[in-house]
C-alpha atoms as a PDB file:
ATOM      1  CA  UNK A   1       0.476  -6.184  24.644  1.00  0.00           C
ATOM      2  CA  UNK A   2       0.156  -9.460  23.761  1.00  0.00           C
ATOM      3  CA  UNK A   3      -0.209 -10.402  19.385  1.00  0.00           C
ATOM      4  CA  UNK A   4      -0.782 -13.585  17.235  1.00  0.00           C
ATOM      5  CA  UNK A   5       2.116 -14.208  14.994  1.00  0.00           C
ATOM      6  CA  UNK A   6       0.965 -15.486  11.580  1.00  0.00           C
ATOM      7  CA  UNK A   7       3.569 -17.193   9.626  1.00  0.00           C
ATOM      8  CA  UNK A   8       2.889 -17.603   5.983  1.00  0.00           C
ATOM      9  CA  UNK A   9       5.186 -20.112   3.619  1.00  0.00           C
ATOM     10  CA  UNK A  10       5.505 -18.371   0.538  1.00  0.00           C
ATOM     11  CA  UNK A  11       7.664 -17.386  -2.620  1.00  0.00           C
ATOM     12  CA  UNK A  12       8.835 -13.675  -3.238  1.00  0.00           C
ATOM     13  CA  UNK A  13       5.890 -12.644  -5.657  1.00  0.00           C
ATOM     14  CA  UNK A  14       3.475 -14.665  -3.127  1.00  0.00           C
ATOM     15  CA  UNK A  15       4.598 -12.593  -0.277  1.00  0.00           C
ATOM     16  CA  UNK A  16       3.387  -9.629  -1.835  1.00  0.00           C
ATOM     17  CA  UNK A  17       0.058 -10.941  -2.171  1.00  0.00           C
ATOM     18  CA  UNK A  18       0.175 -12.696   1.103  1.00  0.00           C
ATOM     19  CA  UNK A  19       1.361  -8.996   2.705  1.00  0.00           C
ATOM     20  CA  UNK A  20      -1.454  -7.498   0.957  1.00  0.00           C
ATOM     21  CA  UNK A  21      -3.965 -10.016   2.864  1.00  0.00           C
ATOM     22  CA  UNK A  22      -2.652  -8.845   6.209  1.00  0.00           C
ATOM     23  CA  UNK A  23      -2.405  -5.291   5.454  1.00  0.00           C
ATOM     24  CA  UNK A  24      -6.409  -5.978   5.077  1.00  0.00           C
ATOM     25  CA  UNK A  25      -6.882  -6.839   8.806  1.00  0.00           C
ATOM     26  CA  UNK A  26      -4.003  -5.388  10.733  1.00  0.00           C
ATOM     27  CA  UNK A  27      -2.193  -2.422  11.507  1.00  0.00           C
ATOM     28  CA  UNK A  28      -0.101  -3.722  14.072  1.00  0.00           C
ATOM     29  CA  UNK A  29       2.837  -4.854  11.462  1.00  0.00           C
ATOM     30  CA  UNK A  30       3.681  -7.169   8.761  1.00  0.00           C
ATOM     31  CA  UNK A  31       7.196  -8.109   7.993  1.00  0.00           C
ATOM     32  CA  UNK A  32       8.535 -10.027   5.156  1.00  0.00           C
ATOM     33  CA  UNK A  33      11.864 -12.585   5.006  1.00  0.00           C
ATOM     34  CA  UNK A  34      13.831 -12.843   1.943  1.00  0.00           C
ATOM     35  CA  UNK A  35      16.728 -14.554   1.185  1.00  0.00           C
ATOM     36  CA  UNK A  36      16.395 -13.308  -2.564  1.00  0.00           C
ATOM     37  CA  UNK A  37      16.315  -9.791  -0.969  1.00  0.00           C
ATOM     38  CA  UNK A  38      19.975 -10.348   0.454  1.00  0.00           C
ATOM     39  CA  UNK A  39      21.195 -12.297  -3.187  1.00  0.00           C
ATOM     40  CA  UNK A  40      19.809  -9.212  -4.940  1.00  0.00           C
ATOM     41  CA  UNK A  41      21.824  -6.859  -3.183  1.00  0.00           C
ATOM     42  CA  UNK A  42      25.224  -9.024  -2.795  1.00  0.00           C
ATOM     43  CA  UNK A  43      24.938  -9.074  -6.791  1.00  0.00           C
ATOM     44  CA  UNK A  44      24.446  -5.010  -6.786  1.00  0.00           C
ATOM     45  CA  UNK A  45      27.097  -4.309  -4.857  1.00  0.00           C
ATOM     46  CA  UNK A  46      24.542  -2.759  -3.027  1.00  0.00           C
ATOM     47  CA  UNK A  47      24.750  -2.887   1.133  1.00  0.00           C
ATOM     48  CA  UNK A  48      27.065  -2.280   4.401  1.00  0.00           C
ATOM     49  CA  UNK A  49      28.481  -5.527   4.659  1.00  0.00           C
ATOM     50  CA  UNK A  50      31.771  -7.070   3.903  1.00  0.00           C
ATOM     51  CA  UNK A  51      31.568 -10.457   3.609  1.00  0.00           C
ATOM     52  CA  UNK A  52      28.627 -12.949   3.593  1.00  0.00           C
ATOM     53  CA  UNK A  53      28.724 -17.162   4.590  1.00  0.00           C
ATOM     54  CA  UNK A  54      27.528 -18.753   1.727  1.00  0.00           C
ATOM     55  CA  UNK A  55      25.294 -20.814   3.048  1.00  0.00           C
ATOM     56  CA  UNK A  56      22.889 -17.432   3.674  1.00  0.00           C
ATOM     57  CA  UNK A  57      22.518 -17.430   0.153  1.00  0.00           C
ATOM     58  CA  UNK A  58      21.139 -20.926  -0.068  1.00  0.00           C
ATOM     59  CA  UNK A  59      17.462 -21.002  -1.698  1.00  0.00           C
ATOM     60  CA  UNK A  60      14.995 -21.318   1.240  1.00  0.00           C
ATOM     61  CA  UNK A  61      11.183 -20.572   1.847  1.00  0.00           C
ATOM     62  CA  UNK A  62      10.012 -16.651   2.160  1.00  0.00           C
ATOM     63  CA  UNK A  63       8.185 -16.322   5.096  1.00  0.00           C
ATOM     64  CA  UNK A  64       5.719 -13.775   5.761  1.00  0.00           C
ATOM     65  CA  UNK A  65       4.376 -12.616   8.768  1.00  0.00           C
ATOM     66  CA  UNK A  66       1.548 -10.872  10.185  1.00  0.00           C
ATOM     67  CA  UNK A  67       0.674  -9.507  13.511  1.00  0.00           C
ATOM     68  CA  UNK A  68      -2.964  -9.597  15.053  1.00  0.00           C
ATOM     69  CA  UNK A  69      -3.895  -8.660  18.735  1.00  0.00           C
ATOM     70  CA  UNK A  70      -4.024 -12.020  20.763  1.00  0.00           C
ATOM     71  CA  UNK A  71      -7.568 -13.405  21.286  1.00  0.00           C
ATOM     72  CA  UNK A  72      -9.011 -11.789  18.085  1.00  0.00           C
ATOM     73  CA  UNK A  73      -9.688 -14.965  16.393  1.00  0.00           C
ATOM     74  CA  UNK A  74     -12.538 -13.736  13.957  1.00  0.00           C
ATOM     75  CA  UNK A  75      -9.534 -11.638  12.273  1.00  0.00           C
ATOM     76  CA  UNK A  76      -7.112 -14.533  12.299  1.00  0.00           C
ATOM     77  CA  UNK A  77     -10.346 -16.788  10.576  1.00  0.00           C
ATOM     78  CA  UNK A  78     -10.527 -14.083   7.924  1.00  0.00           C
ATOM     79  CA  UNK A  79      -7.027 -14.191   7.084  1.00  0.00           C
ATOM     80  CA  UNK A  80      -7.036 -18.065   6.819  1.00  0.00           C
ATOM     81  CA  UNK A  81      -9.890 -17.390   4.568  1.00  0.00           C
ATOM     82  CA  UNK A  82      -8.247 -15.401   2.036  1.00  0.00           C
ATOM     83  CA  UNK A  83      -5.327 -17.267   2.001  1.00  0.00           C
ATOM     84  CA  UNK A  84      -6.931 -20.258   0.945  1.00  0.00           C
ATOM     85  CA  UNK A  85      -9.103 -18.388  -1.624  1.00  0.00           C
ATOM     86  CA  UNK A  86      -5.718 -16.755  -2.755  1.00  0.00           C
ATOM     87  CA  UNK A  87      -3.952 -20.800  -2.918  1.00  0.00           C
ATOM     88  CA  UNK A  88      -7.277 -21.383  -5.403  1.00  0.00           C
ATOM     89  CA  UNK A  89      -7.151 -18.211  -7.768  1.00  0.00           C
ATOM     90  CA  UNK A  90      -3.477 -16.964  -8.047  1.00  0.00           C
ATOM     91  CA  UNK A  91      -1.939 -16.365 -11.456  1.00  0.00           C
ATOM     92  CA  UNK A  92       1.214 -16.567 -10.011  1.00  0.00           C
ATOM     93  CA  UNK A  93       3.550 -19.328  -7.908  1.00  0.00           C
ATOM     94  CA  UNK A  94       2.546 -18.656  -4.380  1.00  0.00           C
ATOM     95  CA  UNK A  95       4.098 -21.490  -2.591  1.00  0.00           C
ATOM     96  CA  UNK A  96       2.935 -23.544  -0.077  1.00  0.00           C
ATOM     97  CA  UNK A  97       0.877 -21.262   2.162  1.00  0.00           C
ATOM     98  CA  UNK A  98       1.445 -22.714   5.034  1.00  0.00           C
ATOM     99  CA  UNK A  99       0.121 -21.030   7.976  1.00  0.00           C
ATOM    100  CA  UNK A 100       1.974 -21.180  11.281  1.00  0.00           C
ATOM    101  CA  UNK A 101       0.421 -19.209  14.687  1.00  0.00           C
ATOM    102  CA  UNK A 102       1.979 -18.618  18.048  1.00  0.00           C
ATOM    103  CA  UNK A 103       1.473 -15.870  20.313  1.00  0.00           C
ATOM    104  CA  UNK A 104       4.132 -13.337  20.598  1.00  0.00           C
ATOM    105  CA  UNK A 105       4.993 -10.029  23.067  1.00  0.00           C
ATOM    106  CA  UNK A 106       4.357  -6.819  21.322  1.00  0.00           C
ATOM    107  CA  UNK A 107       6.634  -4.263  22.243  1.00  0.00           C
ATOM    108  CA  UNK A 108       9.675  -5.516  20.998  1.00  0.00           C
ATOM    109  CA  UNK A 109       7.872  -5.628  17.750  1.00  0.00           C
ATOM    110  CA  UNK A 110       6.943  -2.213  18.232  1.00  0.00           C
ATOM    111  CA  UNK A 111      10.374  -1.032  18.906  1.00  0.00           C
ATOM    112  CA  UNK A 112      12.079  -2.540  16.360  1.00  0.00           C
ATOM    113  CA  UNK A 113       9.823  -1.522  13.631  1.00  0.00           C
ATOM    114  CA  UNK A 114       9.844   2.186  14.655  1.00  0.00           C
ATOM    115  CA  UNK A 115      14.218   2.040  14.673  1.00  0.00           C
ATOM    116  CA  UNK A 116      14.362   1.206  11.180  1.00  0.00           C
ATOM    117  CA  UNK A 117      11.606   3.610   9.664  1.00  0.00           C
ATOM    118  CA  UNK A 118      12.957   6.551   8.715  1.00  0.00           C
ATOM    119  CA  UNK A 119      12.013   9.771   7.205  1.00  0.00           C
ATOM    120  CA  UNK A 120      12.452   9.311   3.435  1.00  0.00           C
ATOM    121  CA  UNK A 121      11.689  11.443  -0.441  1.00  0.00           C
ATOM    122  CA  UNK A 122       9.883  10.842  -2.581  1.00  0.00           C
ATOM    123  CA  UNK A 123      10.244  13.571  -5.571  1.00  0.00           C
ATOM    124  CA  UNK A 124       9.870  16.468  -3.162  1.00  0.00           C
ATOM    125  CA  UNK A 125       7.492  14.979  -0.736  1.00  0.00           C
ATOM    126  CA  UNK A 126       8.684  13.440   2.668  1.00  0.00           C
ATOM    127  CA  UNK A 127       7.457  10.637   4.656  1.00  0.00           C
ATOM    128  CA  UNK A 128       8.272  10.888   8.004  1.00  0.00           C
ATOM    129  CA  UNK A 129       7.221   8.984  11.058  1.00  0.00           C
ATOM    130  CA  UNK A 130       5.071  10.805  13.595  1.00  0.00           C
ATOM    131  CA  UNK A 131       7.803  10.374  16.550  1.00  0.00           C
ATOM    132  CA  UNK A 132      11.071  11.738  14.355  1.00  0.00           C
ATOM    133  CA  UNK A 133      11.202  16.083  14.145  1.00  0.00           C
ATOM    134  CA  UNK A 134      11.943  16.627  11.192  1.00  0.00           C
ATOM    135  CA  UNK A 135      12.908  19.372   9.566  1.00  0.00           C
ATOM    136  CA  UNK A 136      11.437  20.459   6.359  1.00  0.00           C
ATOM    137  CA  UNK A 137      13.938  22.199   3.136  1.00  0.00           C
ATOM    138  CA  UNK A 138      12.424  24.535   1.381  1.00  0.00           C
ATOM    139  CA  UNK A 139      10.034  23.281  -1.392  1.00  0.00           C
ATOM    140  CA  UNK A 140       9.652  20.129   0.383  1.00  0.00           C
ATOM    141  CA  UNK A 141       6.074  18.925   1.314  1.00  0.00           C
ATOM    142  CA  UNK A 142       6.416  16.711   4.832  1.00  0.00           C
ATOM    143  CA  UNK A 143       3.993  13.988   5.280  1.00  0.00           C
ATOM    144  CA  UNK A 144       3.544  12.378   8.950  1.00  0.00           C
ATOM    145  CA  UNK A 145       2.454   8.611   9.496  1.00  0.00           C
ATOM    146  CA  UNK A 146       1.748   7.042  12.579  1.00  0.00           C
ATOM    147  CA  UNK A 147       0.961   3.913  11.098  1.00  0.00           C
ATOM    148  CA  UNK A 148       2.304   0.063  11.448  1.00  0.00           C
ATOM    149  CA  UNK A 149       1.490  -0.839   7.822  1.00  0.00           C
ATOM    150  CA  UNK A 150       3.930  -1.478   5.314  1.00  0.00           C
ATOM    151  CA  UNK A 151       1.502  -0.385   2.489  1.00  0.00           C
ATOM    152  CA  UNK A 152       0.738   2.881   4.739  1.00  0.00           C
ATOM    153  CA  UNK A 153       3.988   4.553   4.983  1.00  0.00           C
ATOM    154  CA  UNK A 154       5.243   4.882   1.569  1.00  0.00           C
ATOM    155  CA  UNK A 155       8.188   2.256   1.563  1.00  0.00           C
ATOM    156  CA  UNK A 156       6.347   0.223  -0.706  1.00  0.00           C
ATOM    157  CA  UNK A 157       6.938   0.617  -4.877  1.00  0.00           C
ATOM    158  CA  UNK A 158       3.113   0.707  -5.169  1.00  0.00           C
ATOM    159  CA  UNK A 159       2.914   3.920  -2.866  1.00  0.00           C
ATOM    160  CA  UNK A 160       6.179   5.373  -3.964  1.00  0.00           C
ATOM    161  CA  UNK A 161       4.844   5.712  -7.506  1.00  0.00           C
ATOM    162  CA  UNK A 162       1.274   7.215  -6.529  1.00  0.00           C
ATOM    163  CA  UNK A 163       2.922   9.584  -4.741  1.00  0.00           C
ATOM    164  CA  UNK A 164       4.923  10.072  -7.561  1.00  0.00           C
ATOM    165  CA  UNK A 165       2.378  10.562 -10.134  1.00  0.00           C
ATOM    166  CA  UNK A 166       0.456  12.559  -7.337  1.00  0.00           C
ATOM    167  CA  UNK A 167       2.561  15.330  -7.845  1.00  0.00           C
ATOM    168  CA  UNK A 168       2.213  15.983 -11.276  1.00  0.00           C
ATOM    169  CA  UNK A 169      -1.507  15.766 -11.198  1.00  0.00           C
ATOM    170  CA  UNK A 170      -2.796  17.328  -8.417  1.00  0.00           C
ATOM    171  CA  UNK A 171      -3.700  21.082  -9.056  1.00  0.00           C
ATOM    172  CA  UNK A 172      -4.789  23.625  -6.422  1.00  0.00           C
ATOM    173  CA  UNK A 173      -8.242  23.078  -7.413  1.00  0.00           C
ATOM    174  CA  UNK A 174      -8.238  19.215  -7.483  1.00  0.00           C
ATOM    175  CA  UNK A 175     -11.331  17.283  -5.750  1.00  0.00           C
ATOM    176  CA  UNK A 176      -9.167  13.764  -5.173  1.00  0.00           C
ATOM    177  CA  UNK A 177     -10.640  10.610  -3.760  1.00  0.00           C
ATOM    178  CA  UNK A 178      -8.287   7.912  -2.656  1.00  0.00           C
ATOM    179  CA  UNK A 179     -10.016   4.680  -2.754  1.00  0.00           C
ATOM    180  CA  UNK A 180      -8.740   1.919  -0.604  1.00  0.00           C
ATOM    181  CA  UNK A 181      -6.677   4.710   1.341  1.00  0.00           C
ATOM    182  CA  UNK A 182      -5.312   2.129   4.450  1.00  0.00           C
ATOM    183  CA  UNK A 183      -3.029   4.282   6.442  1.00  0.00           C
ATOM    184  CA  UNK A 184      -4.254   7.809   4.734  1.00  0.00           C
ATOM    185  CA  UNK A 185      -0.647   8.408   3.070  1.00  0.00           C
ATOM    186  CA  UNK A 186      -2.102   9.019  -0.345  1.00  0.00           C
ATOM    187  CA  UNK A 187      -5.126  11.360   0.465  1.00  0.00           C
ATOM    188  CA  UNK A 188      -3.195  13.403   2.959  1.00  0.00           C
ATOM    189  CA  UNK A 189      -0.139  13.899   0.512  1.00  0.00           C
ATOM    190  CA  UNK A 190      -3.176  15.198  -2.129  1.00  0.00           C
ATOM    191  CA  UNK A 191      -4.322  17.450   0.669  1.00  0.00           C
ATOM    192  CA  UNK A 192      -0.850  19.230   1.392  1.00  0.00           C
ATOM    193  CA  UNK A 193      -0.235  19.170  -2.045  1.00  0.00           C
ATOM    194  CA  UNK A 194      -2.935  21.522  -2.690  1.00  0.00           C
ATOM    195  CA  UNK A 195      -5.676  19.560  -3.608  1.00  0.00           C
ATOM    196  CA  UNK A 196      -8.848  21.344  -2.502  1.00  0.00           C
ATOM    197  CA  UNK A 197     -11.019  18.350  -0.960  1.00  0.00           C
ATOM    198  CA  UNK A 198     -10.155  14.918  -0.440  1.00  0.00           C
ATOM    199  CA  UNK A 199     -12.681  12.076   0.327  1.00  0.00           C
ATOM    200  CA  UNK A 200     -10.637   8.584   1.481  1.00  0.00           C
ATOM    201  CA  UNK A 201     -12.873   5.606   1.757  1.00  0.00           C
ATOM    202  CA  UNK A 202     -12.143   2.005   2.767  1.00  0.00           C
ATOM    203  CA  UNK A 203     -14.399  -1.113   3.833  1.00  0.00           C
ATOM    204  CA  UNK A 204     -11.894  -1.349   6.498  1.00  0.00           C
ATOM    205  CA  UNK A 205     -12.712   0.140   9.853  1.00  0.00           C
ATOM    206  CA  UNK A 206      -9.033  -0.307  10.933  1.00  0.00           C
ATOM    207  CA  UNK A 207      -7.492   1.513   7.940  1.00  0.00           C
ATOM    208  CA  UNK A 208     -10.638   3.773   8.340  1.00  0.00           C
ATOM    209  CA  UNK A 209      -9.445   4.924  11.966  1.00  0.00           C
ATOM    210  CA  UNK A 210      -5.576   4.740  10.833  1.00  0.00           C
ATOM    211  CA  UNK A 211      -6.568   7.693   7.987  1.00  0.00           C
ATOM    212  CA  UNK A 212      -8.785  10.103  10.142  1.00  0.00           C
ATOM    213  CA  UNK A 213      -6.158   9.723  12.865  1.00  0.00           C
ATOM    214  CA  UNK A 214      -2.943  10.439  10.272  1.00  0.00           C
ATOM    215  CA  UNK A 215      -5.126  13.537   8.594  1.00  0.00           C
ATOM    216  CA  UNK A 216      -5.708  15.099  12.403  1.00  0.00           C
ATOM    217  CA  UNK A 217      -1.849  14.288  12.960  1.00  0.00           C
ATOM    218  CA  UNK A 218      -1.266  16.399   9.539  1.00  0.00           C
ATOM    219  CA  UNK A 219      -3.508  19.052  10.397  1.00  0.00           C
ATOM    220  CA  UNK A 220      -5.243  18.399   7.161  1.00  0.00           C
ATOM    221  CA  UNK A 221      -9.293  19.805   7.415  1.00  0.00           C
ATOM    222  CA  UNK A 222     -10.306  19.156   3.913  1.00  0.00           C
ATOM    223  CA  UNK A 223      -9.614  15.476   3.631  1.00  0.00           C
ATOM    224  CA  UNK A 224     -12.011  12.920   5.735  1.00  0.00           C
ATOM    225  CA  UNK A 225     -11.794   9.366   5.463  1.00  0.00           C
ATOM    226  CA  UNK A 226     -15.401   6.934   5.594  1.00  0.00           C
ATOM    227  CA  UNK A 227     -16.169   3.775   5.894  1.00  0.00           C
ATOM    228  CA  UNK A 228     -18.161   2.931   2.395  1.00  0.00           C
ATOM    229  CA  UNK A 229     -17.337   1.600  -1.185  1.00  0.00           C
ATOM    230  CA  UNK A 230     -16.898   4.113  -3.192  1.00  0.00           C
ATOM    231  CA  UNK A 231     -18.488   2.443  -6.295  1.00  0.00           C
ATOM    232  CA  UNK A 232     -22.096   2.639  -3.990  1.00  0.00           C
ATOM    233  CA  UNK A 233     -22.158   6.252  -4.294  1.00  0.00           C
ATOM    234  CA  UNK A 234     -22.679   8.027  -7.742  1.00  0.00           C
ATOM    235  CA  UNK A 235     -22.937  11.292  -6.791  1.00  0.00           C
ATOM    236  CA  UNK A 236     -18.939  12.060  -5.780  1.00  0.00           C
ATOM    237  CA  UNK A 237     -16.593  12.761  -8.424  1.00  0.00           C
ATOM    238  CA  UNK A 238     -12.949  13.144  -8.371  1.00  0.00           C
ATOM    239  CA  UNK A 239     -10.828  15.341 -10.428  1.00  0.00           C
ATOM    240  CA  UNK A 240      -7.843  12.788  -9.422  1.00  0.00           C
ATOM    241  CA  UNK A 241      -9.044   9.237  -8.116  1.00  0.00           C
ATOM    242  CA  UNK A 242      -6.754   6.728  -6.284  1.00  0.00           C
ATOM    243  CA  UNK A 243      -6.705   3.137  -6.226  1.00  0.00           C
ATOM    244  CA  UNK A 244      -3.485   1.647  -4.970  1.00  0.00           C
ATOM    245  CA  UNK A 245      -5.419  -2.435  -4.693  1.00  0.00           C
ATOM    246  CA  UNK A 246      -4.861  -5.726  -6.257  1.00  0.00           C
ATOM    247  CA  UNK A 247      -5.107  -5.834  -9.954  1.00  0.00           C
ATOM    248  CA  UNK A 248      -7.873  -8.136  -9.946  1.00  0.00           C
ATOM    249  CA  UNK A 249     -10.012  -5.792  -7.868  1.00  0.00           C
ATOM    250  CA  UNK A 250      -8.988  -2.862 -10.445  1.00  0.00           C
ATOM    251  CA  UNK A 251      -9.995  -4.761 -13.110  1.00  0.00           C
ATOM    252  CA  UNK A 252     -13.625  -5.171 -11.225  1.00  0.00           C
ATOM    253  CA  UNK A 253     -13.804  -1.634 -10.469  1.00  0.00           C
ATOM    254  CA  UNK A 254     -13.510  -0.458 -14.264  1.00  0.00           C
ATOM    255  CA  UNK A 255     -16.538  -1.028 -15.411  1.00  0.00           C
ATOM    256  CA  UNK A 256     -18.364   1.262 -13.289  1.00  0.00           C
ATOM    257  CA  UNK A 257     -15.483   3.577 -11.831  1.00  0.00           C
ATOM    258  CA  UNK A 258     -15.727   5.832 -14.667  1.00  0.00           C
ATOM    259  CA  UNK A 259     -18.704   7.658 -12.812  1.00  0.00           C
ATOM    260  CA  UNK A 260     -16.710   8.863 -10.007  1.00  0.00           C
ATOM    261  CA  UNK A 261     -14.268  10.508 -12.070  1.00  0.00           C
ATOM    262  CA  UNK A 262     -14.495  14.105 -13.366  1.00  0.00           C
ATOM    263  CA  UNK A 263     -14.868  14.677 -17.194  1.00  0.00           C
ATOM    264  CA  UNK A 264     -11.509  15.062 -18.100  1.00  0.00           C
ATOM    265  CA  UNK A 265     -10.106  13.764 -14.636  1.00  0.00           C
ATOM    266  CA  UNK A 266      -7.444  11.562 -13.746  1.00  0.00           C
ATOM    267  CA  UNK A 267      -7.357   8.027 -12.653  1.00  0.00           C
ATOM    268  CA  UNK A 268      -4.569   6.554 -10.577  1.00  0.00           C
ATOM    269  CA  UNK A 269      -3.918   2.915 -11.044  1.00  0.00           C
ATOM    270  CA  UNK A 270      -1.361   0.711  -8.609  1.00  0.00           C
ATOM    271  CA  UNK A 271      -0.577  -2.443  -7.005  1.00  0.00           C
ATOM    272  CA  UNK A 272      -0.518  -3.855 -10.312  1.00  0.00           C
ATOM    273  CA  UNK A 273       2.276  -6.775 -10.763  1.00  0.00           C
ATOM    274  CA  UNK A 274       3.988  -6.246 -14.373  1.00  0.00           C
ATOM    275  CA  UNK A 275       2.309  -9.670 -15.560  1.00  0.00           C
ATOM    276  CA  UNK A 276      -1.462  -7.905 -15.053  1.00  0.00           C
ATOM    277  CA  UNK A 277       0.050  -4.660 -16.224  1.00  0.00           C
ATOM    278  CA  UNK A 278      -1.783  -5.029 -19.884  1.00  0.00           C
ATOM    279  CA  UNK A 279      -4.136  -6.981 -18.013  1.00  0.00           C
ATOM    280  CA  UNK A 280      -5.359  -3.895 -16.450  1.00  0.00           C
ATOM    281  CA  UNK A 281      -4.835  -1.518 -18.608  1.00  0.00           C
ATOM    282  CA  UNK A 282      -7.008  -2.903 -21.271  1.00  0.00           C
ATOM    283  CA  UNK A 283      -9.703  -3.201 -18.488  1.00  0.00           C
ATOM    284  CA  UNK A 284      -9.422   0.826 -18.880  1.00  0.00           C
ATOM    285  CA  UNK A 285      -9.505   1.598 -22.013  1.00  0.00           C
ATOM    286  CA  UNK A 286     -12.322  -0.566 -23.198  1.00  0.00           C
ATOM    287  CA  UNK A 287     -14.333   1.660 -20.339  1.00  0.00           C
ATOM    288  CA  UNK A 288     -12.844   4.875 -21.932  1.00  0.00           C
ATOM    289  CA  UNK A 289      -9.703   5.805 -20.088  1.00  0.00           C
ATOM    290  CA  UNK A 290      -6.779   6.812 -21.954  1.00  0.00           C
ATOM    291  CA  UNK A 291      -2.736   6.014 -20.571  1.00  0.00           C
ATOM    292  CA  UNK A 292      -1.027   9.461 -19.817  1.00  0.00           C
ATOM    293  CA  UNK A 293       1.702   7.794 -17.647  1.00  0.00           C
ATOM    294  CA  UNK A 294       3.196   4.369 -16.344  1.00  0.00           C
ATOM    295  CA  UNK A 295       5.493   3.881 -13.988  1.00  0.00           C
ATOM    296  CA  UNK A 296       7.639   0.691 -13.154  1.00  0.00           C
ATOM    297  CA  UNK A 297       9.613  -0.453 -10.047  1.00  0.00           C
ATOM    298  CA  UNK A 298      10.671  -3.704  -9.681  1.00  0.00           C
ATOM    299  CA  UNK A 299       8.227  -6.284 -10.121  1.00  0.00           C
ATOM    300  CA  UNK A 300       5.100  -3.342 -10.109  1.00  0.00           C
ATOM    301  CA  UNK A 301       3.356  -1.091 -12.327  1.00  0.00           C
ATOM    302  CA  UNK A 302       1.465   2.153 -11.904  1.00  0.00           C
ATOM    303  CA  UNK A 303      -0.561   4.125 -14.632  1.00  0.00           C
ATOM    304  CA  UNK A 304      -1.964   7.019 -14.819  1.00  0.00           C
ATOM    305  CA  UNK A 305      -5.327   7.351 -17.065  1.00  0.00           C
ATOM    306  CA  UNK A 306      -7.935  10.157 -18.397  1.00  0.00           C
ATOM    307  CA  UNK A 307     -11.120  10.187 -18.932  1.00  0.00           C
END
């Protein structure tokens, strides 16, 4: 299969926003290069090698990249859209944003993705690719993705840390909504952690077909995913509500959120940079949330709230 291969000049905070744009409008992959990734971990110690040229360490551009099916140019206009409203409204140095196309064979993509993601804990839940058998320890709650998106399998800080917080607050009798659920990951981790109805939602249809198909793959019956904003609909409540989204779009959502979760529930805040954390926060508590829990990993934040 043949894909368009967006390139996307950016800095290392940028290419987490940039990422997030693509996540919006493909499953098919989005991979991010670093040179600050390799400095990082030649300064940690941290690594397999034994010796790296010095002029790898040089500052250069970090390029992002997306991958859309070839000839599915309304998706490629929408992502050219957002970067350009992202160039205009970011709080943050995103670079350049220059966008470079060409059109690209798929399968080594595919291939090469799938050899390097691996089944991997977080607390006592594992995420493990849908093609790996693996094995389960006792205690341990396995979670299957068949999914493409970085944001979808749980490799990402922002996921790591819902998942996290997920298992401290959902409780056998939990109603849990996961809003903005992409790949599933979140809701279906709620499920098999006991929660007893899960409702995923996304204006995606992509990440819409990604979550039903991941919940049939878990063997999950109380947790369906629709296509709908969740903020349209008054009359679902969550005990424990997700949002893993930009912290600008949090920030929108607080004001009438509050609706769709339980007296006494639990709100789930992520993909919050730590320069929006207070940002965000604030957003919260002025609509009546109180901070139970943060989280912090890397250049992220995560919070957990009640009403």
């Amino acid at each position: 299969m043949k894909y368009t291969e967006i390139t996307v000049c950016t800095t290392s905070l940028g290419s987490e926003l940039v990422g997030d744009i693509f996540w919006r409008y493909t499953e098919d992959g989005v991979a991010i290069s670093d040179v600050n990734d390799v400095i990082a971990l030649s300064r940690e110690k941290k690594g397999t090698w034994d010796y790296i040229e010095e002029n790898l360490l040089a500052p250069a551009p970090v390029l992002c990249k997306g991958y859309v099916p070839a000839g599915d140019g309304a998706r490629v206009k929408k992502i050219e859209e957002e970067l350009r409203a992202l160039k205009e409204s970011a709080a943050v140095d995103v670079g350049t944003l220059e966008v470079g196309k060409r059109e690209v064979e798929g399968d080594a993509w595919v291939e090469t993705w799938k050899a390097h993601f691996r089944p991997f804990h977080i607390g006592e839940v594992v995420v493990c690719p849908a093609w790996i058998d693996y094995a389960p320890k006792a205690g341990e709650t396995t979670v299957k993705i068949d999914s493409f998106m970085a944001f979808g399998t749980g490799e990402h800080e922002t996921t790591a840390m819902c998942v996290e917080l997920l298992q401290e607050f959902v409780e056998k009798d939990s109603a849990v909504i996961d809003v903005g659920c992409g790949s599933g990951i979140l809701g279906i981790t709620a499920a098999l952690l006991g929660a007893k109805d899960v409702l995923m939602t996304d204006i995606d249809e992509c990440a819409v077909t990604a979550a039903k198909r991941n919940a049939e793959l878990n063997g999950v019956k109380n947790c369906r995913a629709e296509l709908k904003n969740l903020l349209d609909d008054e009359t679902l409540r969550g005990d424990v509500v997700l949002a893993n989204i930009m912290a600008e779009i949090l920030v929108g959502f607080s004001k009438d959120i509050k609706k769709n979760v339980a007296e006494n529930g639990v709100i789930i805040l992520s993909g919050i940079l730590l320069s929006k954390e207070d940002f965000v926060k604030d957003a919260y508590k002025n609509a009546g949330f109180t901070e139970i829990k943060t989280l912090r990993r890397g250049e992220w934040v995560a919070v957990a709230m009640k009403r």
